[in-house]
N, C-alpha and C. Protein backbone atom coordinates (compact mmCIF):
# COMPACT_ATOMS: atom_id res chain seq x y z
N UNK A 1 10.55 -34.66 -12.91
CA UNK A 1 9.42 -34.12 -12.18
C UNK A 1 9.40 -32.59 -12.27
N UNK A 2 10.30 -32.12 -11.96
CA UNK A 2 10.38 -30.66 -12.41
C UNK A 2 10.33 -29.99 -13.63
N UNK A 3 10.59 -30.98 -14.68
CA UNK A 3 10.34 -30.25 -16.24
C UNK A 3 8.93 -30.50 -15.98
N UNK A 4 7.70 -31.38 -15.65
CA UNK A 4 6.94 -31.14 -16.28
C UNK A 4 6.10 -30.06 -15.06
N UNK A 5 6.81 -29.98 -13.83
CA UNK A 5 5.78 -28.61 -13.47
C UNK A 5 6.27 -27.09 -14.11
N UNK A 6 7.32 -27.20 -14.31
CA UNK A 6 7.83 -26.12 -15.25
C UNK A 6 6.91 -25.91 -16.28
N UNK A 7 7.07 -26.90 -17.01
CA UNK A 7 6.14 -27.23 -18.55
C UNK A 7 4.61 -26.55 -18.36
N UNK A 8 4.18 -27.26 -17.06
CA UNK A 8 2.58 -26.48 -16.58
C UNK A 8 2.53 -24.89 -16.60
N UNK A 9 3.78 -24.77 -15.65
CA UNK A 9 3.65 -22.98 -15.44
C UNK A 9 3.76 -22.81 -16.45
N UNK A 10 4.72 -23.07 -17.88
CA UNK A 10 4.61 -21.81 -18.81
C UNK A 10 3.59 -22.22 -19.79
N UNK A 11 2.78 -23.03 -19.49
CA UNK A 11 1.41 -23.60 -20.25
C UNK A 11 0.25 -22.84 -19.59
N UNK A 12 0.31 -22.65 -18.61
CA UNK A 12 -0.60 -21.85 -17.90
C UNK A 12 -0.44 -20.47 -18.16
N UNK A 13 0.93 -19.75 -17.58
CA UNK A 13 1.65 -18.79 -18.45
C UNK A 13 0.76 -17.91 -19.52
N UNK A 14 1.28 -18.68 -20.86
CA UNK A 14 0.79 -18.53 -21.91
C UNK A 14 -0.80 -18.48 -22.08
N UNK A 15 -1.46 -19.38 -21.55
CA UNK A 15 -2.59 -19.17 -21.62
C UNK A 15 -3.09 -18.12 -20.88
N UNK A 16 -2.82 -17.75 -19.53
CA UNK A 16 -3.22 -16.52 -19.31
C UNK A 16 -3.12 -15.17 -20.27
N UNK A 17 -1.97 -15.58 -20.53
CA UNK A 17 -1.04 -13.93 -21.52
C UNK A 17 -2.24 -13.85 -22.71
N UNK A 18 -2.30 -15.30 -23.61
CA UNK A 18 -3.96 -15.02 -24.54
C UNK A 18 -4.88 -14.41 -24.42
N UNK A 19 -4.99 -14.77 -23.04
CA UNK A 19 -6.78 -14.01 -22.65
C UNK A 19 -6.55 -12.98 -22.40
N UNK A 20 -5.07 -12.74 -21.97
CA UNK A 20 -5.20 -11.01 -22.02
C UNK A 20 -5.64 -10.29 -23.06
N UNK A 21 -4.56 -11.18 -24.27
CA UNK A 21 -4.61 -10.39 -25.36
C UNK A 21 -5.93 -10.38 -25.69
N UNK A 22 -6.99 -11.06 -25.73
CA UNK A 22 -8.13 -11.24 -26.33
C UNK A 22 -9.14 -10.25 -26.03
N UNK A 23 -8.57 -9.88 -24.69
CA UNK A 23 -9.72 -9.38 -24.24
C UNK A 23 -9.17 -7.86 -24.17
N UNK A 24 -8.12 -7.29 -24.74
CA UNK A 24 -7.54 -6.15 -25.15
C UNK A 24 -8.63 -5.58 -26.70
N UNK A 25 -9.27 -6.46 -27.23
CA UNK A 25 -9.73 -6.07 -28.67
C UNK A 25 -10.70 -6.48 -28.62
N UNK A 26 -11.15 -6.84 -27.54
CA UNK A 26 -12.90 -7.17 -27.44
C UNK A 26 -13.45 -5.92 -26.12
N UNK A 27 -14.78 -5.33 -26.93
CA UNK A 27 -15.27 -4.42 -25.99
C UNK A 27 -15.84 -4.76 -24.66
N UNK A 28 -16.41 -4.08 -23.75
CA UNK A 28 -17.41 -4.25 -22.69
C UNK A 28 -18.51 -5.47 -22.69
N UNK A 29 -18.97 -5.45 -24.06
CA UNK A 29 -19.78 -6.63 -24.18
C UNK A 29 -19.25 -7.63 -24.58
N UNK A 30 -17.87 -7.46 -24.87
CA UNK A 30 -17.06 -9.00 -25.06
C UNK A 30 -17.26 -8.99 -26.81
N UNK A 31 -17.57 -8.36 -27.07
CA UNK A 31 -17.75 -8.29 -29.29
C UNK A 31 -16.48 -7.46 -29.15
N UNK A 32 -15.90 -8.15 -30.26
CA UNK A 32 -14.64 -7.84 -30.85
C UNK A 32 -15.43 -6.48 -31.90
N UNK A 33 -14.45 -5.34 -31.83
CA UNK A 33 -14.66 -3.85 -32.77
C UNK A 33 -13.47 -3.78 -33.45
N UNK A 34 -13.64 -2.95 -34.24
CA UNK A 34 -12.42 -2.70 -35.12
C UNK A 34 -12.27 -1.60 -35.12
N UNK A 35 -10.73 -1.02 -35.16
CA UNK A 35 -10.16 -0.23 -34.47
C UNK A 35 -10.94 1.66 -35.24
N UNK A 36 -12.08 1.19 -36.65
CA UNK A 36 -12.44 2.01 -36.52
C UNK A 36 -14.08 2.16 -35.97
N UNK A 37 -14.22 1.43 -35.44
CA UNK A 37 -15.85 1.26 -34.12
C UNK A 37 -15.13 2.16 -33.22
N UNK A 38 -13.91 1.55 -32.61
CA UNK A 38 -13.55 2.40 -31.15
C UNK A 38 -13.02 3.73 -31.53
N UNK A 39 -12.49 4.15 -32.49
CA UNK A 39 -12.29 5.49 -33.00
C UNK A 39 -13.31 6.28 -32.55
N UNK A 40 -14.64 5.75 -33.69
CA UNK A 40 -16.01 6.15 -33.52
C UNK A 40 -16.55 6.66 -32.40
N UNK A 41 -16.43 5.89 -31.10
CA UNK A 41 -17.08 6.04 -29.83
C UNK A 41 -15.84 7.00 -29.11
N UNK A 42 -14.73 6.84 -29.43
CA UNK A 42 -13.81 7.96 -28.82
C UNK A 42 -14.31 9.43 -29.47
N UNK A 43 -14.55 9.30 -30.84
CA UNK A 43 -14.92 10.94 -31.07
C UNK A 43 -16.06 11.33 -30.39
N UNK A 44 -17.00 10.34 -30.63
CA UNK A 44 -18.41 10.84 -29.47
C UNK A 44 -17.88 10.47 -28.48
N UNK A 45 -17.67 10.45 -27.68
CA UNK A 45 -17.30 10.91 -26.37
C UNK A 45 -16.46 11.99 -25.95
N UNK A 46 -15.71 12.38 -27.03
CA UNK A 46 -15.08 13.80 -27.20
C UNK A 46 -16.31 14.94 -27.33
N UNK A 47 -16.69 15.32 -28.17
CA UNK A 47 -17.97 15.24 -28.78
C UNK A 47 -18.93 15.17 -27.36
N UNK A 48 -19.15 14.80 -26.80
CA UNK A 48 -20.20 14.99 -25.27
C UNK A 48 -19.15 15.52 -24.19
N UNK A 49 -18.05 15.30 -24.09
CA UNK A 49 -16.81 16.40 -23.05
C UNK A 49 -17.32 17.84 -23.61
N UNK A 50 -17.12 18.09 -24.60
CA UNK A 50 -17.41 19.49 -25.36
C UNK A 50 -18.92 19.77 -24.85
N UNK A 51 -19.46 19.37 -25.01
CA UNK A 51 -20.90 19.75 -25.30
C UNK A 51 -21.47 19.74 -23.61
N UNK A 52 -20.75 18.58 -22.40
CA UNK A 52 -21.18 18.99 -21.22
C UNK A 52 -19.48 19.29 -20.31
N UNK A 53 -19.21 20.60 -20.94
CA UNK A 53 -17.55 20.97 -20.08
C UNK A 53 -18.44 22.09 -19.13
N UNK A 54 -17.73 22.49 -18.51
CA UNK A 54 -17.92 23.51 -17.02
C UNK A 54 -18.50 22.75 -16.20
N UNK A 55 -19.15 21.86 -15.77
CA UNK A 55 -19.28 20.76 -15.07
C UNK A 55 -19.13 21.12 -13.28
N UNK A 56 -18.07 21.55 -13.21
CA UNK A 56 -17.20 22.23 -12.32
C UNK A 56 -17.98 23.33 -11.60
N UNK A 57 -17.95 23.94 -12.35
CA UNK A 57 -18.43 25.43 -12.13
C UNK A 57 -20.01 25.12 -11.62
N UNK A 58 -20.97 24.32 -12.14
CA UNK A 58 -22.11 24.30 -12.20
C UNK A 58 -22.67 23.17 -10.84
N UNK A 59 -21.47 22.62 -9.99
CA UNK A 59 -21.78 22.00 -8.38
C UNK A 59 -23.02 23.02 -7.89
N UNK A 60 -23.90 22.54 -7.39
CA UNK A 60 -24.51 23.14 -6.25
C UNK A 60 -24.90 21.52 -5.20
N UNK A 61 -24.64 22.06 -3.68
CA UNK A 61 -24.93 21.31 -2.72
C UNK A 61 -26.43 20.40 -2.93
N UNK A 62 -26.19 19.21 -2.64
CA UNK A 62 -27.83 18.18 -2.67
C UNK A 62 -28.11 18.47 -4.16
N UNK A 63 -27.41 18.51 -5.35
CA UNK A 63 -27.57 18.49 -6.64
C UNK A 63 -26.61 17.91 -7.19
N UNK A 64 -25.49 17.07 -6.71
CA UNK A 64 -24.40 16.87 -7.18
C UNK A 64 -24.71 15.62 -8.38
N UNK A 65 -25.92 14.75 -8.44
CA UNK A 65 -25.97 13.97 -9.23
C UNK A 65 -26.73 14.24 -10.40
N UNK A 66 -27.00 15.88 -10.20
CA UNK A 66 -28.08 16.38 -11.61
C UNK A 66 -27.03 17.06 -12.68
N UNK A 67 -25.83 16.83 -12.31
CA UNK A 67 -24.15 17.36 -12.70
C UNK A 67 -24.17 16.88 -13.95
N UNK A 68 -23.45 18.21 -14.69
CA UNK A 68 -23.06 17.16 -15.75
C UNK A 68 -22.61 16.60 -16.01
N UNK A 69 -21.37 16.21 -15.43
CA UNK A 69 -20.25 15.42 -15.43
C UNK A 69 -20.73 13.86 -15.27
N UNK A 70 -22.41 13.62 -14.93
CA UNK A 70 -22.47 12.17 -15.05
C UNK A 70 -22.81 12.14 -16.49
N UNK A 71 -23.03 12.90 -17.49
CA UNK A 71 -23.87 12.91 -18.93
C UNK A 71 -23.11 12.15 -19.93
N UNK A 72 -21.20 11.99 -19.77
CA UNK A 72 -20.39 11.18 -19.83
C UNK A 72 -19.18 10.24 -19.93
N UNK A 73 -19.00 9.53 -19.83
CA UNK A 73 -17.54 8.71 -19.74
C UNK A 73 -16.75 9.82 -19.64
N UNK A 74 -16.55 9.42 -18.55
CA UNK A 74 -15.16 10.43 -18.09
C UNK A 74 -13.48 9.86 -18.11
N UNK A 75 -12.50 10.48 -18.40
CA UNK A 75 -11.22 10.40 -18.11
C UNK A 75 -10.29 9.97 -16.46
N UNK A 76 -9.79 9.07 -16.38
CA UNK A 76 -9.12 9.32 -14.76
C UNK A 76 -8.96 11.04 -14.51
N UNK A 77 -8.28 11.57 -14.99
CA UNK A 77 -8.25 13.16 -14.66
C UNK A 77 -9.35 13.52 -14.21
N UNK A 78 -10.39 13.77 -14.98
CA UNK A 78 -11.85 14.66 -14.76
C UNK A 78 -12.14 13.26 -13.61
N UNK A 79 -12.19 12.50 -13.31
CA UNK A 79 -12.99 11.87 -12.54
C UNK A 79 -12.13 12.74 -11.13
N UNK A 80 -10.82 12.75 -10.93
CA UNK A 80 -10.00 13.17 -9.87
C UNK A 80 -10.23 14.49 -9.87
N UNK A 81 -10.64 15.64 -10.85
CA UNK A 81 -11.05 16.50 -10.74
C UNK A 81 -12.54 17.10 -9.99
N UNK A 82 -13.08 16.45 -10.29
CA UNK A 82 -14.59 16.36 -9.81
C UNK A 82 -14.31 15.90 -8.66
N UNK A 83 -13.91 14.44 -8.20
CA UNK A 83 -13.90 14.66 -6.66
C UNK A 83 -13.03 15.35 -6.01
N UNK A 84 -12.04 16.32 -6.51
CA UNK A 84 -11.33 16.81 -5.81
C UNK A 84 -12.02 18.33 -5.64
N UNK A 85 -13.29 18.37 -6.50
CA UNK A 85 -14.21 19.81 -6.32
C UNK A 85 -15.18 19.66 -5.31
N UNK A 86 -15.67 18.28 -4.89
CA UNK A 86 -16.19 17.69 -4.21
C UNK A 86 -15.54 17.71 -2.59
N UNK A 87 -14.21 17.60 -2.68
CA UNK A 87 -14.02 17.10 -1.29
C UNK A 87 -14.14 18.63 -0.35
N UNK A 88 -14.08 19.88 -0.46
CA UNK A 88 -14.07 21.23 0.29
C UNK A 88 -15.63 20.67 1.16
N UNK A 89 -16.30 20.50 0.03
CA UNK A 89 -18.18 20.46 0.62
C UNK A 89 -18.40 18.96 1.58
N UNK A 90 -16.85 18.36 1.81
CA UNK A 90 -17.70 17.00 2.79
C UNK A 90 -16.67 17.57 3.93
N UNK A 91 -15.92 18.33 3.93
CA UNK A 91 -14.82 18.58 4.80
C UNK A 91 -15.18 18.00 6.49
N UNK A 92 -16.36 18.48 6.72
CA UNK A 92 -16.57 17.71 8.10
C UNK A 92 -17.40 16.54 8.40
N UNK A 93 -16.98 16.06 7.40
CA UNK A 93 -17.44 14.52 7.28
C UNK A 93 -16.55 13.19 7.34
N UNK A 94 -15.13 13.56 6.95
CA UNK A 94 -14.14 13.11 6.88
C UNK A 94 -13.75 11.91 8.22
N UNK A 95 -13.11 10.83 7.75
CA UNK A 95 -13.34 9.78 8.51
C UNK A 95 -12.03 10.08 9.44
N UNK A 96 -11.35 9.29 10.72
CA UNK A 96 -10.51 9.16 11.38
C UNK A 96 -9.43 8.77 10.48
N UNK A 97 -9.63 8.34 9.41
CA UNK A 97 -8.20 7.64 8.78
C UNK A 97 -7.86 8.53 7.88
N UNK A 98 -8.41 10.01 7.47
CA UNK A 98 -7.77 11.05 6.99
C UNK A 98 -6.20 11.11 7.34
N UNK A 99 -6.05 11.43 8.15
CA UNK A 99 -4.64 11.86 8.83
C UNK A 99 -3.83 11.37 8.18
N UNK A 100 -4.62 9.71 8.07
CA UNK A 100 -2.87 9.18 7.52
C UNK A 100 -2.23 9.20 5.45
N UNK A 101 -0.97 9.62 5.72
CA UNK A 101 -0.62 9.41 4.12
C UNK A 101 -0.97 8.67 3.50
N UNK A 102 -1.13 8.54 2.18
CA UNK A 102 -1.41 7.50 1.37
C UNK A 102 -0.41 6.63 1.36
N UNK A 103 0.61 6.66 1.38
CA UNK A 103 1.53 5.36 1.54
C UNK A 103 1.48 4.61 2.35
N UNK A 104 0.83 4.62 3.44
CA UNK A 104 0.03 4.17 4.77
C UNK A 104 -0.86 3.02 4.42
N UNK A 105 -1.40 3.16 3.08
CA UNK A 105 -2.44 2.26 2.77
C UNK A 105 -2.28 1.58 1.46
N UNK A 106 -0.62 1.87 1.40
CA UNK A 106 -0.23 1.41 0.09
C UNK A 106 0.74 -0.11 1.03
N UNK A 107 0.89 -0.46 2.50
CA UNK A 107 1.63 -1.34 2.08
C UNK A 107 0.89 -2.62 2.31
């Protein structure tokens, strides 16, 4: 009885681990690219960082979505950057659960 729920988990297992893989080399729309498509769209998108950088500099209040920084695909960094240029201008907006550390809401 136990080999064959064993047998299930690593049948299940495995099949999960596939779809990972599958879906590691298939894009947003689920079409498989080849590794020089995604090259492609990484240089243009380099390629539009360049072309809309200072981003930063160019905030003004009740304009924040005419920014360039939505023009495109951004990095985790620049995304943490931008809201971290963002947070001075909500300062008294800030909810009661400021106070607490982030590990607070990590358990």
């Amino acid at each position: 009885m136990k080999t064959i729920a064993i047998l299930a988990l690593a049948s299940t297992a495995a099949v999960f681990a596939v779809g990972d893989a599958t879906a590691s080399v298939q894009g947003p729309d689920r079409k498989l690219s080849t590794d020089a498509q995604a090259q492609a769209d990484a240089n243009l998108n380099r390629k539009c960082h360049t072309t809309n950088d200072g981003y930063i500099q160019t905030l003004k209040a009740g304009m924040y979505t005419a920014s360039k920084f939505h023009n495109c695909f951004r990095t985790s960094k620049q995304i943490f950057e931008y809201v971290n240029a963002l947070e001075p201008n909500f300062a008294e907006k800030r909810s009661d659960f400021d106070h607490r550390q982030r590990q607070d809401y990590l358990r």
